[in-house]
C-alpha atoms as a PDB file:
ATOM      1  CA  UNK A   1       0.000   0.000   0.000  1.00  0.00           C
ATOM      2  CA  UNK A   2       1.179   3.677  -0.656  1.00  0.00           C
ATOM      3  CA  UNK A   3       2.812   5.636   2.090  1.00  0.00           C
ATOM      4  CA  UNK A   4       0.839   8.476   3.336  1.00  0.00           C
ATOM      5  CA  UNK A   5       1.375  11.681   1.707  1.00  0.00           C
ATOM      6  CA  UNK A   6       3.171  14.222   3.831  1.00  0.00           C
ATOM      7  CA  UNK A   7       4.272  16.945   2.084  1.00  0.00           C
ATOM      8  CA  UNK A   8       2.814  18.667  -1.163  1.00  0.00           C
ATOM      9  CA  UNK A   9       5.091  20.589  -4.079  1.00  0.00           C
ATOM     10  CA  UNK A  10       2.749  22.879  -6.442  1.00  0.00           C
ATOM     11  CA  UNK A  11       3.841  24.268  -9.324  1.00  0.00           C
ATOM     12  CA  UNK A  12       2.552  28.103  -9.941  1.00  0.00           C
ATOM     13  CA  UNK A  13       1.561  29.099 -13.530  1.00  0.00           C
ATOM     14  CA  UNK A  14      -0.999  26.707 -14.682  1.00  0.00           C
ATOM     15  CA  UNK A  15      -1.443  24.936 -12.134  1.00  0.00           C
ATOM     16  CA  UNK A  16      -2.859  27.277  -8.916  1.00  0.00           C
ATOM     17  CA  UNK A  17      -2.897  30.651 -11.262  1.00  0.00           C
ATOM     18  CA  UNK A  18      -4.068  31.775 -14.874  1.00  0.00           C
ATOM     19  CA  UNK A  19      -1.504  34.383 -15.647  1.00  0.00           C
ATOM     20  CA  UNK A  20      -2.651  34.444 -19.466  1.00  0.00           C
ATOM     21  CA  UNK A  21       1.218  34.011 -20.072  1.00  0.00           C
ATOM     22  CA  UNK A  22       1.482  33.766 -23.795  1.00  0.00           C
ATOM     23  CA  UNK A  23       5.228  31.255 -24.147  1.00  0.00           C
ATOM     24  CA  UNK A  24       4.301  31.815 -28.176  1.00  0.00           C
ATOM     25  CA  UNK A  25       4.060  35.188 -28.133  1.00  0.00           C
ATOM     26  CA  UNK A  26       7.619  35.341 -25.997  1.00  0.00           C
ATOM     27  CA  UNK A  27       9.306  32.690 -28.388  1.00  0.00           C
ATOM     28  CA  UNK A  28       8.684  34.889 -30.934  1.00  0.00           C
ATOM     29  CA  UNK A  29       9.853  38.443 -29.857  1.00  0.00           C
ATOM     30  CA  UNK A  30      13.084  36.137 -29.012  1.00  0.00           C
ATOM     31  CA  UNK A  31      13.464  34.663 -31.854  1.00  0.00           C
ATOM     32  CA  UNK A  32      12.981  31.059 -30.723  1.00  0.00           C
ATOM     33  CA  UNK A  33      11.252  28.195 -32.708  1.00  0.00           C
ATOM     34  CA  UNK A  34       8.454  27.127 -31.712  1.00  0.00           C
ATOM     35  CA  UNK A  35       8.316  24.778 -28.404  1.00  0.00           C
ATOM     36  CA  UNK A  36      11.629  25.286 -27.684  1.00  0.00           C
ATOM     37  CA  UNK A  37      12.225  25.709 -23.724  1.00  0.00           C
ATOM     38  CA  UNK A  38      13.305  29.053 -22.792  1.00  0.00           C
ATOM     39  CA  UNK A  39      15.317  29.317 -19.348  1.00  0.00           C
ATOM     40  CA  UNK A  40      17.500  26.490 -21.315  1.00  0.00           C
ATOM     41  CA  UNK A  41      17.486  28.250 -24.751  1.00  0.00           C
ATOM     42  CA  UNK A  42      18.616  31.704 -22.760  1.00  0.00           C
ATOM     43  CA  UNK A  43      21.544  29.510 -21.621  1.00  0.00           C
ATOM     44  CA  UNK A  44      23.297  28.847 -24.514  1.00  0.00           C
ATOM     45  CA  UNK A  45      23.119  32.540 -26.190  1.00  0.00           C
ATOM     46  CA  UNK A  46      25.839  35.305 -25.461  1.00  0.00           C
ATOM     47  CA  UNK A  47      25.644  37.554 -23.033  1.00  0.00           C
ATOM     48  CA  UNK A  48      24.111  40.505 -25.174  1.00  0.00           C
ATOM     49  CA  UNK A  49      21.554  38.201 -26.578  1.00  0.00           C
ATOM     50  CA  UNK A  50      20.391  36.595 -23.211  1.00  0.00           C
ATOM     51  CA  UNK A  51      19.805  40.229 -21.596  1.00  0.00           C
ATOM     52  CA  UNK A  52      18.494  40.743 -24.693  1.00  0.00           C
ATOM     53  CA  UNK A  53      15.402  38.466 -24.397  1.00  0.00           C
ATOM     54  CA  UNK A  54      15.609  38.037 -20.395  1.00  0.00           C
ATOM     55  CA  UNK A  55      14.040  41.681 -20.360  1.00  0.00           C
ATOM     56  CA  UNK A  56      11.500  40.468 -22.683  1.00  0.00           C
ATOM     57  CA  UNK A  57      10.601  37.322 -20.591  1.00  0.00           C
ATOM     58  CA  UNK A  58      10.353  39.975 -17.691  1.00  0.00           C
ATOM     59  CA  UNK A  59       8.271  42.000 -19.248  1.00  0.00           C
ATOM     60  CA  UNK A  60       5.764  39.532 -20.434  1.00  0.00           C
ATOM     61  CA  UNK A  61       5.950  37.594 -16.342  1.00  0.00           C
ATOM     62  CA  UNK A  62       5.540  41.421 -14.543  1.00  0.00           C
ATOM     63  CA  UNK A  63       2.180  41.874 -16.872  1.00  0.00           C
ATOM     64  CA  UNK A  64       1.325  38.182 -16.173  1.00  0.00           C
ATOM     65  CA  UNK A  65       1.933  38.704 -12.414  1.00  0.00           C
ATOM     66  CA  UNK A  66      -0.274  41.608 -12.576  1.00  0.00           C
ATOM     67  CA  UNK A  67      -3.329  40.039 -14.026  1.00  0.00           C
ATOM     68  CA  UNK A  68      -3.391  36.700 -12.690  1.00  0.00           C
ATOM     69  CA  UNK A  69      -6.111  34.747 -11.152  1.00  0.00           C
ATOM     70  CA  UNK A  70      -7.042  31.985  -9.059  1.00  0.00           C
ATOM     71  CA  UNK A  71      -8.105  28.463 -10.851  1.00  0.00           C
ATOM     72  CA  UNK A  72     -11.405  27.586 -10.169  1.00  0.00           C
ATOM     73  CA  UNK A  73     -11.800  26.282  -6.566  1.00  0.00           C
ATOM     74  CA  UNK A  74      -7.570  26.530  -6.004  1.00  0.00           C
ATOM     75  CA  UNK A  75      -8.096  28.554  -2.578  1.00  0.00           C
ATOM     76  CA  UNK A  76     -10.842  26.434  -0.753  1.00  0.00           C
ATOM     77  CA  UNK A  77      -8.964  23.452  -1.878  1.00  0.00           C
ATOM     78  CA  UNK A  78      -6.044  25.107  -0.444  1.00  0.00           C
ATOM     79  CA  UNK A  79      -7.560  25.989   3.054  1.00  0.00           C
ATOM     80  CA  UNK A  80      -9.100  22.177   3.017  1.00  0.00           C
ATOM     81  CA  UNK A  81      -5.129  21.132   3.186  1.00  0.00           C
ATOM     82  CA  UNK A  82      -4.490  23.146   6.028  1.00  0.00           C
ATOM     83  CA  UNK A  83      -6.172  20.394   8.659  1.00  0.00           C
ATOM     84  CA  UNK A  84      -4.525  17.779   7.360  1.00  0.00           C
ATOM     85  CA  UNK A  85      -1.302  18.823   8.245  1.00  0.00           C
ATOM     86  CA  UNK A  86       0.900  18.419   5.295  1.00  0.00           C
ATOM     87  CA  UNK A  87       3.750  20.437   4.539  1.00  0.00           C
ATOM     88  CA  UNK A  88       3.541  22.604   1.335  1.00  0.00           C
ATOM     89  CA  UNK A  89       6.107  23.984  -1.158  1.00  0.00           C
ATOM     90  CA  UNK A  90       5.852  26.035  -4.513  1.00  0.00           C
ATOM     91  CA  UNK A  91       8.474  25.231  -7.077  1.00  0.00           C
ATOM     92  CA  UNK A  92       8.333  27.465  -9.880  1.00  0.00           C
ATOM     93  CA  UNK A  93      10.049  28.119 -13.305  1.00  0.00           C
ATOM     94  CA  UNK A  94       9.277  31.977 -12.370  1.00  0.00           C
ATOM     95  CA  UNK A  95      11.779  34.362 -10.645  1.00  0.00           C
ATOM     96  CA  UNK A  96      11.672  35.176  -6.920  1.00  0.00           C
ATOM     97  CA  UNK A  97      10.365  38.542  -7.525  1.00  0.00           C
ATOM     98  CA  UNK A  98       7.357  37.718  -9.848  1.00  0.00           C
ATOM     99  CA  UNK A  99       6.288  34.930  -7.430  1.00  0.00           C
ATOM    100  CA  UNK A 100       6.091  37.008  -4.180  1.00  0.00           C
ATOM    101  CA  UNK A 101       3.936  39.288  -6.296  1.00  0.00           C
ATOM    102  CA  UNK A 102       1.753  37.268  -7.558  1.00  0.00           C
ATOM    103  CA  UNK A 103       1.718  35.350  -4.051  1.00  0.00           C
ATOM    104  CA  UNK A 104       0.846  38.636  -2.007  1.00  0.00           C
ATOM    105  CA  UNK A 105      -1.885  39.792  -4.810  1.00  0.00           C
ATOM    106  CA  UNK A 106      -3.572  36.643  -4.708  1.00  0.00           C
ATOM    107  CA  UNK A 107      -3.315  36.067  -0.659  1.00  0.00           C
ATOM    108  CA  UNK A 108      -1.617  32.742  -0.786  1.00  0.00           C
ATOM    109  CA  UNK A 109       1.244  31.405   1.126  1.00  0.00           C
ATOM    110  CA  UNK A 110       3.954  28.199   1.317  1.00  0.00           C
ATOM    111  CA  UNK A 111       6.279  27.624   3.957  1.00  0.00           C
ATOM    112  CA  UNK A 112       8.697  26.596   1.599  1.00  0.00           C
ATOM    113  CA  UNK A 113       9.370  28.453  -2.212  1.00  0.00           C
ATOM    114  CA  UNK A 114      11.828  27.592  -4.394  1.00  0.00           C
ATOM    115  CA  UNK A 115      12.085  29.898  -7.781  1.00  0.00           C
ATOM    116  CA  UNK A 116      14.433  29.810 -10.519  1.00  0.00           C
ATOM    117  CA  UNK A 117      16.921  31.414  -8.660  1.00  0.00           C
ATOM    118  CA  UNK A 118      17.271  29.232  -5.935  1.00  0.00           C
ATOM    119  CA  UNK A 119      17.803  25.908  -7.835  1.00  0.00           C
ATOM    120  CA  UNK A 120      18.029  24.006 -11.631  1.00  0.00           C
ATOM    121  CA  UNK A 121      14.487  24.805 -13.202  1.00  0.00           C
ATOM    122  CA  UNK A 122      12.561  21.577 -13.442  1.00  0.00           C
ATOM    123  CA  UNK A 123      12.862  19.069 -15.140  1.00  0.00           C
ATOM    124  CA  UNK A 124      15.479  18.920 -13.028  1.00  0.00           C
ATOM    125  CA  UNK A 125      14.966  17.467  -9.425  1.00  0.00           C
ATOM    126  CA  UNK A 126      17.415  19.492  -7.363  1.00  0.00           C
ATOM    127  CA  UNK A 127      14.833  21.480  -6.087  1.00  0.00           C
ATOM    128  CA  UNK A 128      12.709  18.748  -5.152  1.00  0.00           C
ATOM    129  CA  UNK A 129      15.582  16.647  -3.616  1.00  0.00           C
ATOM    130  CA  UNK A 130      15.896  19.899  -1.373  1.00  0.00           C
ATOM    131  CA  UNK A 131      12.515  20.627  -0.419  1.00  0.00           C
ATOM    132  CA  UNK A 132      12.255  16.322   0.717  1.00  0.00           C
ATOM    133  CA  UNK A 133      15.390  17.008   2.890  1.00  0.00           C
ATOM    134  CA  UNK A 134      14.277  19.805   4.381  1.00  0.00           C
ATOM    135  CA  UNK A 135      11.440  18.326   5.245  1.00  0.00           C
ATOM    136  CA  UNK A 136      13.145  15.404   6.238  1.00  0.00           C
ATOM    137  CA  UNK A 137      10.786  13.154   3.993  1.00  0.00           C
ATOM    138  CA  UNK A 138      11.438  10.366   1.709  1.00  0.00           C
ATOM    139  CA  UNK A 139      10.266  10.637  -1.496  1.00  0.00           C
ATOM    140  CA  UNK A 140       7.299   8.557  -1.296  1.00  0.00           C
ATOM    141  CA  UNK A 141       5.854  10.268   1.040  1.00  0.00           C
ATOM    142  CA  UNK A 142       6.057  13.769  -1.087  1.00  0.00           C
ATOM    143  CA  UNK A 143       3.702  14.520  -4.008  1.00  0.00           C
ATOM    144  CA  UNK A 144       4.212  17.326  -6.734  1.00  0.00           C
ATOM    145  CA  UNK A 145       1.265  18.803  -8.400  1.00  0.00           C
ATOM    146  CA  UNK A 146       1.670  20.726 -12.046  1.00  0.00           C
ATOM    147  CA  UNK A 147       0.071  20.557 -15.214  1.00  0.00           C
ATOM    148  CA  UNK A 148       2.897  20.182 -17.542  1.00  0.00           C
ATOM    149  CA  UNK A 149       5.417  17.723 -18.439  1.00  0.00           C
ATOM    150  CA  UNK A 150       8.243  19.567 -16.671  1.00  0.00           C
ATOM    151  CA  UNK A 151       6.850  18.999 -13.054  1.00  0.00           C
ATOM    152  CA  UNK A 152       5.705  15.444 -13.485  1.00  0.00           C
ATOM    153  CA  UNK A 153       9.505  14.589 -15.393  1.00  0.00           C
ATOM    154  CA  UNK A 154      10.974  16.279 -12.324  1.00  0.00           C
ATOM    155  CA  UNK A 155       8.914  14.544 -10.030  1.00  0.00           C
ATOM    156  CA  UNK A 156       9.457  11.139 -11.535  1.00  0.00           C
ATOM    157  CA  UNK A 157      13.434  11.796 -11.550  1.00  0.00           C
ATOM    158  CA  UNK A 158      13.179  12.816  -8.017  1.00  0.00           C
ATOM    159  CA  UNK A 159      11.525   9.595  -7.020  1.00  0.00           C
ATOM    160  CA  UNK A 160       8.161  11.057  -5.484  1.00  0.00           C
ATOM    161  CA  UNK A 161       4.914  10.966  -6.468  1.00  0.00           C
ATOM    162  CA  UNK A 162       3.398  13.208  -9.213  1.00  0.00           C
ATOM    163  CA  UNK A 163      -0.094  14.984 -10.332  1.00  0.00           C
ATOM    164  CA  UNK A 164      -1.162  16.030 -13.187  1.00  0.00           C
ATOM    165  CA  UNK A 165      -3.849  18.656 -13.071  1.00  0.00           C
ATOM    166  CA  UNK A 166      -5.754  18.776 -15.958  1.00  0.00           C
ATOM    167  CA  UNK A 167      -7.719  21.665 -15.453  1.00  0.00           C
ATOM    168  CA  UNK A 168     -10.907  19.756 -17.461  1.00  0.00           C
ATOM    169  CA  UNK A 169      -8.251  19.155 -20.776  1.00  0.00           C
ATOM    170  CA  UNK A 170      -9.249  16.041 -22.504  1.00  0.00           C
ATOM    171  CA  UNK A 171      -7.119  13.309 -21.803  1.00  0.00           C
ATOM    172  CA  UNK A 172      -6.371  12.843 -25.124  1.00  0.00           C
ATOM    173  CA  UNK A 173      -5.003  15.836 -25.636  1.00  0.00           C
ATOM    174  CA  UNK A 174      -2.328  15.522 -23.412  1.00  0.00           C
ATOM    175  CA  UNK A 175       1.335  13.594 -24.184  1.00  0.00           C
ATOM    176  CA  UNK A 176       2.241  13.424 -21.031  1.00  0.00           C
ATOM    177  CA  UNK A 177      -0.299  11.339 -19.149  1.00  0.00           C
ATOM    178  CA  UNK A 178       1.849   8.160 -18.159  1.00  0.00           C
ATOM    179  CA  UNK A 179       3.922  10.105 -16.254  1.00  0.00           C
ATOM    180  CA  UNK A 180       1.211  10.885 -13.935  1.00  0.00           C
ATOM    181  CA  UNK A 181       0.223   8.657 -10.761  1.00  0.00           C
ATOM    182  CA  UNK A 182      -2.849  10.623 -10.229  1.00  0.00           C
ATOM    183  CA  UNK A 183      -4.982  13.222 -11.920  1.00  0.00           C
ATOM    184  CA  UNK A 184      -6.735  15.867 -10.323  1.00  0.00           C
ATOM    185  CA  UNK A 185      -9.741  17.382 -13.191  1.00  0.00           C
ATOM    186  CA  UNK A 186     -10.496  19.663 -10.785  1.00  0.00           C
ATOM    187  CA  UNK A 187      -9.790  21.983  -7.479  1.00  0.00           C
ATOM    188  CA  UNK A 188     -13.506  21.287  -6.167  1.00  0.00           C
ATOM    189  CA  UNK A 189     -13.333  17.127  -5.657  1.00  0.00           C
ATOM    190  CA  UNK A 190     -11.183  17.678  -2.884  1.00  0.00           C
ATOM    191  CA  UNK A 191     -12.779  14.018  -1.051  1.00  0.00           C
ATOM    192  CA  UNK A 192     -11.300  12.232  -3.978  1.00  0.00           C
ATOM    193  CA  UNK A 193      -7.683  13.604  -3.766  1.00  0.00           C
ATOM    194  CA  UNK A 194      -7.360  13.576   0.023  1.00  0.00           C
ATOM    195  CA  UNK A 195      -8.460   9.667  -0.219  1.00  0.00           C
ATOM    196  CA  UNK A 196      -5.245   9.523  -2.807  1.00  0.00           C
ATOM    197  CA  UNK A 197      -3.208  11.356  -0.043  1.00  0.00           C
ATOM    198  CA  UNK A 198      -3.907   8.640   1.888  1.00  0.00           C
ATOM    199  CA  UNK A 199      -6.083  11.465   4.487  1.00  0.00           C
ATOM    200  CA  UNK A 200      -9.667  10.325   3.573  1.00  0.00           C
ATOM    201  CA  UNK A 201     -11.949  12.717   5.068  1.00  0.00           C
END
């Protein structure tokens, strides 16, 4: 039988906020093909070229920051944690600065947040392996919820569990699914996830 879930990791964007970000749009004022990830693509240019588009991926994540809202149901489910007693992170592809923002506009808080300052962006499982030892879990007993490929790859590298929130996407739509031990369709069937946690209430 699965351990008990003890600790949570949730990605940002996508995941607990809509911050309209358009990656397209960004690729494209950059210069980038299409799909191609870009915290790794603004590794490999010259200096010049990376300040170049880093302003422009700043510009686009302040706007997003500004404008960004709640999923559907993401707060209650939230608050319906808090009883249960697990410890929760945020691991983010965003900077420091745009996540406190959007954090402190949107009232929400982690006792543990690790941007893209602080650690390799995910896929890679630094982070994670961090936020487990600080928490002085193993990694079955920590799940990461995201709703792209990235988290659940970084999750699956770091050895824990991983959830794909789907937001309502059909299933079919998505690439990524077998890399997901659970999905979660939706914030408001919070009984059904909490049995998954192993904290039926």
């Amino acid at each position: 039988m699965p351990e008990r879930i003890a600790g949570l990791i949730f990605d940002l964007d996508g995941t607990l906020v809509d911050s309209a970000l358009d990656f397209d749009a960004m690729r494209a004022e950059m210069g980038l093909p299409p799909k191609q990830p870009i915290l790794e693509s603004l590794d490999r240019m010259s200096d010049a070229e990376a300040l170049r588009c880093r302003e422009i991926l700043a510009r686009h994540e302040w706007a997003g920051a500004e404008r960004a809202v709640l999923m559907p149901g993401a707060a209650e489910f939230l608050s319906l944690l808090e009883p249960l007693g697990l410890h929760r992170a945020l691991l983010t592809r965003n900077s420091r600065a745009i996540v406190e923002r959007t954090l402190t506009r949107l009232g929400l808080e982690f006792e543990y947040i690790v941007a893209r300052e602080d650690a390799p962006a995910k896929p890679d499982p630094t982070a994670i392996e961090q936020i487990c030892a600080t928490w002085q879990l193993a990694p079955p007993q920590v799940a990461i919820v995201g709703d792209y490929r990235f988290d659940l790859e970084a999750g699956r590298r770091a050895g824990i569990r991983t959830v794909l929130y789907t937001a309502g996407r059909p299933l079919d739509t998505i690439p990524y699914l077998d890399l997901a031990d659970h999905l979660l369709p939706s914030y408001h069937d919070f009984r059904a996830f909490s049995v998954w946690l192993g904290h039926a209430v």
